[in-house]
Protein backbone atom coordinates (compact mmCIF):
# COMPACT_ATOMS: atom_id res chain seq x y z
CA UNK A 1 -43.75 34.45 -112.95
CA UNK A 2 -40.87 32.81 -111.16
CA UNK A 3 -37.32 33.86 -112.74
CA UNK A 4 -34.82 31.23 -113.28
CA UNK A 5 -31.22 32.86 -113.69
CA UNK A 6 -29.95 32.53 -109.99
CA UNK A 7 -31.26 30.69 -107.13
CA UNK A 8 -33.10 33.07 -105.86
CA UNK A 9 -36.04 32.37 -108.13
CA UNK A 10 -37.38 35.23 -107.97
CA UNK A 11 -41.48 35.68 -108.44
CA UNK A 12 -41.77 38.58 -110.79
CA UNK A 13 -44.54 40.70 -111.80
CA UNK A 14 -45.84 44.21 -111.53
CA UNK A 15 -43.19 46.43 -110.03
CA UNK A 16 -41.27 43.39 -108.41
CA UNK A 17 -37.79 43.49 -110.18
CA UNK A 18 -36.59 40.65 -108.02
CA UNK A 19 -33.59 40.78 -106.16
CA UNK A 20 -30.78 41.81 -108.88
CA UNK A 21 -33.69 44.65 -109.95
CA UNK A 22 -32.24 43.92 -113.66
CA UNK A 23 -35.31 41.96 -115.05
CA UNK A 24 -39.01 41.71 -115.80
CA UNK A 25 -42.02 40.05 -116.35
CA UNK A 26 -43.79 41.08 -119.97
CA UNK A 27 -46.36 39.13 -121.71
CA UNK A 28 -45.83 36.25 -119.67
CA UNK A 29 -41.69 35.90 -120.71
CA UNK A 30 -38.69 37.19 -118.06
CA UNK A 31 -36.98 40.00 -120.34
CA UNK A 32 -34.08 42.56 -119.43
CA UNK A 33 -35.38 45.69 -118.05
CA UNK A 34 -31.67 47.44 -119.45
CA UNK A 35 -31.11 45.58 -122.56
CA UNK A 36 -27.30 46.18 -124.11
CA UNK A 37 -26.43 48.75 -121.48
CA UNK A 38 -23.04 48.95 -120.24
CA UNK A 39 -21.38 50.59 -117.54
CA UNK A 40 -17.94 50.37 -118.89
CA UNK A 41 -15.71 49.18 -121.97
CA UNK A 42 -12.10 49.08 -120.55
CA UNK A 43 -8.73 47.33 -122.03
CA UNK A 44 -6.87 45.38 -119.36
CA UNK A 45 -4.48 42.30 -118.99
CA UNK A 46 -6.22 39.11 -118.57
CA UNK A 47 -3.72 38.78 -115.67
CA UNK A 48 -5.39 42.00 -114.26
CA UNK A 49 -8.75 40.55 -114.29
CA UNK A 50 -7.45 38.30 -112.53
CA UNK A 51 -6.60 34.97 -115.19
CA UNK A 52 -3.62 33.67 -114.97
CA UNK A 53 -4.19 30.33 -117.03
CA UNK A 54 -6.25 31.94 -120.04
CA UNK A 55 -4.60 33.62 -122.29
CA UNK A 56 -1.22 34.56 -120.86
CA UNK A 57 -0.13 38.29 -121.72
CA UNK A 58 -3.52 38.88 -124.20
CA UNK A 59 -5.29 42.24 -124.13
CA UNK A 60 -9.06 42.14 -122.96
CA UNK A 61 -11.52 44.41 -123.21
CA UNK A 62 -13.72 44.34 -119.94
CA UNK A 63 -17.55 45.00 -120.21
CA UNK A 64 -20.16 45.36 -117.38
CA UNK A 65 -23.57 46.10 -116.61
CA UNK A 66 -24.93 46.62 -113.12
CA UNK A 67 -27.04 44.80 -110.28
CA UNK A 68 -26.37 41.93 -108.88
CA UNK A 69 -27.56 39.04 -107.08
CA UNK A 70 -25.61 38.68 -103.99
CA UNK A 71 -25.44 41.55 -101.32
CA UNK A 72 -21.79 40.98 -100.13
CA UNK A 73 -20.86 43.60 -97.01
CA UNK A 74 -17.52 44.41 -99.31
CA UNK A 75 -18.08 44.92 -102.19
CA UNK A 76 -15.52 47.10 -104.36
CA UNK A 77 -18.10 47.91 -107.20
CA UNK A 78 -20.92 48.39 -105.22
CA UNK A 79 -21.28 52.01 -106.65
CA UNK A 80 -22.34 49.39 -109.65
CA UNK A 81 -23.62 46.59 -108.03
CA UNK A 82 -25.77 48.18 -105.73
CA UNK A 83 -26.90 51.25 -106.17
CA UNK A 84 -30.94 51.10 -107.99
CA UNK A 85 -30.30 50.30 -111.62
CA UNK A 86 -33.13 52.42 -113.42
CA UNK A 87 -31.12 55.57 -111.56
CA UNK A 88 -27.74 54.32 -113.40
CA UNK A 89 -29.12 54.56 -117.00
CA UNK A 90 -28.40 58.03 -117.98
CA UNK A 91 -24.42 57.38 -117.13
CA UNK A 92 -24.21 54.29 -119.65
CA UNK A 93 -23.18 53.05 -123.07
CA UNK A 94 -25.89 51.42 -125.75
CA UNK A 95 -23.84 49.40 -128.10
CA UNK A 96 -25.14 46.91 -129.83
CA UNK A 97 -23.47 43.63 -129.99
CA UNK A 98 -22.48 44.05 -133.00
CA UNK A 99 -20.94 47.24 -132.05
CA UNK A 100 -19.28 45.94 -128.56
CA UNK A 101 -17.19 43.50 -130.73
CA UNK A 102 -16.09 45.66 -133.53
CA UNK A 103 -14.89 48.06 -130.54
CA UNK A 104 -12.83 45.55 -129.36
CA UNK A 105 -11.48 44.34 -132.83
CA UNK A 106 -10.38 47.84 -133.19
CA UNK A 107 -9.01 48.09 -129.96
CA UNK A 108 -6.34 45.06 -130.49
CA UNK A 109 -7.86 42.75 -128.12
CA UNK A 110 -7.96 39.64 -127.81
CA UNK A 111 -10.81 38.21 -125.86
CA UNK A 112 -13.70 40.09 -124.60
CA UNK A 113 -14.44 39.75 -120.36
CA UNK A 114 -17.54 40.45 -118.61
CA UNK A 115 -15.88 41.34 -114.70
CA UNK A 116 -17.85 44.45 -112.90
CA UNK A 117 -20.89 42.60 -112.00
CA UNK A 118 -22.45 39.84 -112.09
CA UNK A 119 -22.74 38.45 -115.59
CA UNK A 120 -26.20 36.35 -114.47
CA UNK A 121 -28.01 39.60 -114.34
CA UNK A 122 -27.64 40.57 -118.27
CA UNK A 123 -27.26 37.48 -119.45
CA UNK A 124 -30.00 37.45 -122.73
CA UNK A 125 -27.63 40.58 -123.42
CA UNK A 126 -24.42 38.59 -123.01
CA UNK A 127 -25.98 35.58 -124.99
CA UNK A 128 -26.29 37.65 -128.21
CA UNK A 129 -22.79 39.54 -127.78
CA UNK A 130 -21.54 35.81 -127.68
CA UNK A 131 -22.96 34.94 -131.00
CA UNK A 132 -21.39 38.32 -132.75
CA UNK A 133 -18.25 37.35 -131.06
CA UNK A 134 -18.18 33.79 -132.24
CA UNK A 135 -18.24 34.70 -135.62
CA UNK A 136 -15.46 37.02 -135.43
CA UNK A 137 -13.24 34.64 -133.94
CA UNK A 138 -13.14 36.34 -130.14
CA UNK A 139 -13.45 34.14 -127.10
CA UNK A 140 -15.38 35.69 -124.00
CA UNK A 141 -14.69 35.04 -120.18
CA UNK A 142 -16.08 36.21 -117.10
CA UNK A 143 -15.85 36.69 -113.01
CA UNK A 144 -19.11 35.64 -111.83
CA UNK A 145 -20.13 34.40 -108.17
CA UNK A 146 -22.09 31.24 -109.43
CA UNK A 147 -25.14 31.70 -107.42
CA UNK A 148 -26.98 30.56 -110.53
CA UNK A 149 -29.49 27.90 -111.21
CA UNK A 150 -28.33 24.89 -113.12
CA UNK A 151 -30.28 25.72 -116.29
CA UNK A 152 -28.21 29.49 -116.30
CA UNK A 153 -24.79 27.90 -115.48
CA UNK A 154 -25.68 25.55 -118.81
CA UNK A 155 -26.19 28.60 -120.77
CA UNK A 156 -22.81 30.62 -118.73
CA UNK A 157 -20.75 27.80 -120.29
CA UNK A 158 -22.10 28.21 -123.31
CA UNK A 159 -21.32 32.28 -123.44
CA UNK A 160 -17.96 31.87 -121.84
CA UNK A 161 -14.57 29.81 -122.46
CA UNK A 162 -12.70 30.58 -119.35
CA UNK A 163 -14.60 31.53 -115.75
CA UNK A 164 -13.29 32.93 -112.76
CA UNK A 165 -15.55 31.90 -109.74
CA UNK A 166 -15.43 33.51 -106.71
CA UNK A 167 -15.60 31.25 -103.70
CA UNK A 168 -16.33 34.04 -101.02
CA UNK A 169 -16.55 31.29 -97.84
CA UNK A 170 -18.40 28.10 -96.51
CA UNK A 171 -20.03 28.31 -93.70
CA UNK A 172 -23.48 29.17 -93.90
CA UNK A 173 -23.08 32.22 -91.20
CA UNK A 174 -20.28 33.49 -93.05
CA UNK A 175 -22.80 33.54 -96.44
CA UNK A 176 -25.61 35.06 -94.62
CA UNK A 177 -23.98 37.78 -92.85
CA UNK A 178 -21.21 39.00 -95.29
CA UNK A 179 -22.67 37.54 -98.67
CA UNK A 180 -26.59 37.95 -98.27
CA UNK A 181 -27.14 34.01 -99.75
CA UNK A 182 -28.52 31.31 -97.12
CA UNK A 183 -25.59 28.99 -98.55
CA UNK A 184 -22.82 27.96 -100.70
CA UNK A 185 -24.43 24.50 -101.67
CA UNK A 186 -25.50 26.23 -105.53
CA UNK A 187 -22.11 27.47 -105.93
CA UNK A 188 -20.13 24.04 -104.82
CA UNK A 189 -22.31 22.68 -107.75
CA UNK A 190 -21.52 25.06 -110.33
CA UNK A 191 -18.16 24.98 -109.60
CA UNK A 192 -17.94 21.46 -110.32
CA UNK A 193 -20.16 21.52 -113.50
CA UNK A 194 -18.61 24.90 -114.82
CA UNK A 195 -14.84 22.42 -114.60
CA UNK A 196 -16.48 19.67 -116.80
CA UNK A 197 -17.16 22.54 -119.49
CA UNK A 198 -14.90 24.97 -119.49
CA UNK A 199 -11.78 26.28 -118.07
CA UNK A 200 -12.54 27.56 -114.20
CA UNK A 201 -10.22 29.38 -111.88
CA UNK A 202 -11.69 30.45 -108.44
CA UNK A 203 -10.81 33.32 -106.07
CA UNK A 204 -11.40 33.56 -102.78
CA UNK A 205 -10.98 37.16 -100.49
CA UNK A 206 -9.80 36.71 -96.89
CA UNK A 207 -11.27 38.26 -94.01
CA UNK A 208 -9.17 37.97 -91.30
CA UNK A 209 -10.25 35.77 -88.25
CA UNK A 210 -13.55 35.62 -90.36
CA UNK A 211 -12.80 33.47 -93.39
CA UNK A 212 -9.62 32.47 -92.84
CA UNK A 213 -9.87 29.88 -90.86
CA UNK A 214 -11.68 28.03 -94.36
CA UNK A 215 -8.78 27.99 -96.19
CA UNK A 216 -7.72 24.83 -96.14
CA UNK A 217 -11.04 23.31 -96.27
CA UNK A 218 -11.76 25.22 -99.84
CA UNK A 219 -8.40 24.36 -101.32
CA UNK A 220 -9.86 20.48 -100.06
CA UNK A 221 -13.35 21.00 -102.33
CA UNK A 222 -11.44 22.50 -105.24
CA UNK A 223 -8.97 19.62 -105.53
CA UNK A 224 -11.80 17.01 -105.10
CA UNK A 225 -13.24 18.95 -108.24
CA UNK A 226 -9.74 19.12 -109.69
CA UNK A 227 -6.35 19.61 -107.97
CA UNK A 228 -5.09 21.98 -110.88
CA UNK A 229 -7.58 24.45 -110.99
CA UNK A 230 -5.54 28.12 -110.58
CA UNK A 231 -7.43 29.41 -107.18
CA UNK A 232 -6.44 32.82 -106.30
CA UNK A 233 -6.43 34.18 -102.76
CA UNK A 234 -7.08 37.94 -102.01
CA UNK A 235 -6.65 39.83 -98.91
CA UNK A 236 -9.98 41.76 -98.14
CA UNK A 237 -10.31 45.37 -99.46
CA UNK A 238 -12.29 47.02 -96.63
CA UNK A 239 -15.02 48.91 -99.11
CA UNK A 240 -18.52 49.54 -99.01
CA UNK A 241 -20.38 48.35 -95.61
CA UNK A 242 -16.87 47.47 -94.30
CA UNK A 243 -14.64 50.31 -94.67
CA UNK A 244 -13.62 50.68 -91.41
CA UNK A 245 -12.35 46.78 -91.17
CA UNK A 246 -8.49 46.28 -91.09
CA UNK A 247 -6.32 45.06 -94.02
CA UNK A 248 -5.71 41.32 -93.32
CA UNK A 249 -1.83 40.56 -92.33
CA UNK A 250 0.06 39.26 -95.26
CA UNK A 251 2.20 36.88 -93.60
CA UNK A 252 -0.36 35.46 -91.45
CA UNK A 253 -2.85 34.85 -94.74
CA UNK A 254 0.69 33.42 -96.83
CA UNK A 255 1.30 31.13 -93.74
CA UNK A 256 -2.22 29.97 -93.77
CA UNK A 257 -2.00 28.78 -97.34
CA UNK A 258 1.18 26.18 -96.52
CA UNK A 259 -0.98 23.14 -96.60
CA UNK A 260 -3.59 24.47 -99.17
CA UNK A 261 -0.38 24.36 -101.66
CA UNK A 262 0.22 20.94 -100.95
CA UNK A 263 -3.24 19.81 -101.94
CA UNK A 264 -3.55 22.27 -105.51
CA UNK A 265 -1.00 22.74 -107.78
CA UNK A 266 -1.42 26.33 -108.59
CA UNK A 267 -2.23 28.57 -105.42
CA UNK A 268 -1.74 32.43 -105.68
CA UNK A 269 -2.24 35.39 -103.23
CA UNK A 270 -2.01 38.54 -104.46
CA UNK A 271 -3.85 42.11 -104.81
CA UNK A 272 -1.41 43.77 -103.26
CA UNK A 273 1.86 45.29 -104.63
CA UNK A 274 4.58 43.79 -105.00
CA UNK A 275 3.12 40.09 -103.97
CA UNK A 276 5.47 37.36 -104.28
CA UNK A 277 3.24 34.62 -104.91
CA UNK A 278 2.15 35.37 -108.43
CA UNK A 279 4.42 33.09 -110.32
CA UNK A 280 3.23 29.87 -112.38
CA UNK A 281 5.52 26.79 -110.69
CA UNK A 282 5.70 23.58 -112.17
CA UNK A 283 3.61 20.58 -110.46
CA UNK A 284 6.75 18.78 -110.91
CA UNK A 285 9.68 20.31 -110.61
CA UNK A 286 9.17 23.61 -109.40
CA UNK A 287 10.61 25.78 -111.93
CA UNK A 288 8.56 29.25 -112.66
CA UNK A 289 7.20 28.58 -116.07
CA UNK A 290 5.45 32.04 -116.13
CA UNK A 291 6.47 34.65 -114.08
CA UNK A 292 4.81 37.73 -113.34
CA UNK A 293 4.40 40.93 -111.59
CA UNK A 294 1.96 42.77 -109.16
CA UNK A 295 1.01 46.49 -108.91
CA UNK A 296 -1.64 45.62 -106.88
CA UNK A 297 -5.19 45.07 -107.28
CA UNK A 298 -6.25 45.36 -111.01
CA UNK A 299 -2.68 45.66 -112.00
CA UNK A 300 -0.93 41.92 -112.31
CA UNK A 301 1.21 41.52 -115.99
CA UNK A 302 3.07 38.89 -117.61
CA UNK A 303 6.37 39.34 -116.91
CA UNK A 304 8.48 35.77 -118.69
CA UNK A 305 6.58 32.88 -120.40
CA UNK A 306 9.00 30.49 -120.03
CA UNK A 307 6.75 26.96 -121.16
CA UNK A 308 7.35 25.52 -124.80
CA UNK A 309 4.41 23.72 -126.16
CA UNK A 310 2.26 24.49 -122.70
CA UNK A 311 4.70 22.65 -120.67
CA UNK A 312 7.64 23.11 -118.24
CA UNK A 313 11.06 23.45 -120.35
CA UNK A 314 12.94 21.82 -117.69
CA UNK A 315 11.08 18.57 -117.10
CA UNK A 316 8.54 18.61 -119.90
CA UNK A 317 4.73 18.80 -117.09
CA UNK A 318 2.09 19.68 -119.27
CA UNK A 319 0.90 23.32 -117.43
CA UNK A 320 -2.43 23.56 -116.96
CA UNK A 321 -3.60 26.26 -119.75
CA UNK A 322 -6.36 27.69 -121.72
CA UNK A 323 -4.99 28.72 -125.33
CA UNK A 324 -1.84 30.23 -126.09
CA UNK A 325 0.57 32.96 -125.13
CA UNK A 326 -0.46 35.90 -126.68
CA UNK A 327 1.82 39.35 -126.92
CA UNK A 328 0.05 42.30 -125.77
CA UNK A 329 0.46 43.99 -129.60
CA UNK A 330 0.37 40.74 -131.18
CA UNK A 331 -2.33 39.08 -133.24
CA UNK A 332 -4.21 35.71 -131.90
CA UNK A 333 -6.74 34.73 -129.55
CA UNK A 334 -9.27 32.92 -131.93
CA UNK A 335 -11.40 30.15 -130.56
């Protein structure tokens, strides 16, 4: 029975798990092999995750499972990702849905975010911790790499208010050899339908004199979709199958990104501490209507909110956001 979460449409049956390993044929239905098992439950900053446009300053608690559909040659999480799922399930957490969302009720946050795997893998799971989390009022985003069929992108919107795609490269060498897909094609689609639901910021790691070179032609795509979507530019982490591979030069990634600034309005690079390009400027003017700070990877914070009313206080440009400020301690969030 052919699967139809990703694009690799996976024929399953018998001990064939397909390609993420996460689900099953039964009784002539695709089911979850690991039903409401998570790897983690962790409170972060949304800025952390990374979202810079959802949310600003709001306490999230981050959820994943494991598998995933993409083999990419550096991945951070692969310990997650990629290691056999059925030898994972002795380290993880059954919570109900129910139970997921009272934890983070009780933790203070303010939005729940699925960002240590792929959320396409779990998502029957992620469906019905959407409906408990509806109810209480909590909105849900997610990182996801949009290799998903159309019909499971429909049902991603539906789970989650603000998505963070990542846009890993174009060319369909590049995919092959460093992302295991044949090409980007299903993700350039996504991307564009995921914008006409719901809010969308992309990020893109750089592999020096691999990648690179793509830039401008990806900040191009994403302003054809929409010229404010927040797209945020990493330099690679050499992990997993690449950890021998040099950190990409800062200055030499920063200069690349002079003309991709000119064609979006909101262009960051960061991961590394101490980044200077992590501020919110205005379209218009140019003023920094949020300003924030880098520790490095997983550790960006809100540092000023300087808009009033979602715009620029000195020339009144409506900034690009999804809901409102929210203080770390504070109350808010709802849908």
């Amino acid at each position: 029975m052919k699967c139809n979460y990703c694009e690799w449409r996976c024929e399953l049956g018998g001990d064939n798990y397909g390609v993420c390993r996460m689900y099953q044929e039964e009784g002539g239905t695709i089911k979850e092999r690991f039903p409401h098992k998570w790897c983690t439950y962790v409170i972060s900053r949304v800025e952390s995750v990374p979202f810079y446009h959802a949310y600003p300053g709001s306490r999230s608690m981050t959820i994943g499972t494991t598998g995933c559909n993409m083999a990419c040659q550096y991945c951070v999480n692969a310990f997650i990702a990629k290691e056999e799922p059925v030898t994972l399930q002795d380290t993880m957490y059954t919570f109900t849905p129910a139970e997921l969302v009272q934890m983070a009720i009780k933790r203070g946050c303010h939005n729940i975010v699925f960002n240590v795997n792929e959320p396409t893998v779990s998502l029957p799971s992620l469906l019905e911790v959407s409906k408990e989390a509806r109810l209480a009022g909590i909105p849900m985003g997610c990182l996801t790499n949009a290799y998903t069929t159309e019909e499971a992108t429909e049902l991603l919107a539906s789970v989650f208010s603000f998505v963070n795609i990542s846009l890993k490269g174009l060319a369909a060498d590049f995919c092959r050899q460093y992302v295991g897909i044949p090409d980007v094609k299903p993700i350039l689609r996504n991307i564009t339908r995921l914008a006409s639901l719901t809010h969308v910021e992309v990020t893109t790691p750089v592999i020096e004199s691999v990648n690179d070179n793509e830039l401008d032609q990806i900040a191009a795509l994403l302003a054809d979709v929409d010229k404010e979507i927040p797209w945020h530019v990493f330099r690679l982490l050499p992990e997993y199958k690449m950890k021998e591979a040099e950190y990409p030069n800062i200055e030499a990634i920063n200069g690349a990104l002079e003309k991709s600034r000119q064609l979006l309005s909101y262009v960051y690079f960061h991961n590394f501490v101490g980044s200077d390009w992590v501020n919110t400027l205005c379209p218009q003017c140019g003023s920094a209507v949020i300003e924030r700070f880098s520790l490095g990877c997983g550790g960006d914070k809100l540092d000023r909110y300087n808009c009033r009313n979602k715009a620029c206080p000195e020339c009144g440009y409506r900034i690009k956001l999804h809901g409102d400020r929210i203080e770390w301690n504070g109350q808010g969030g709802q849908l």
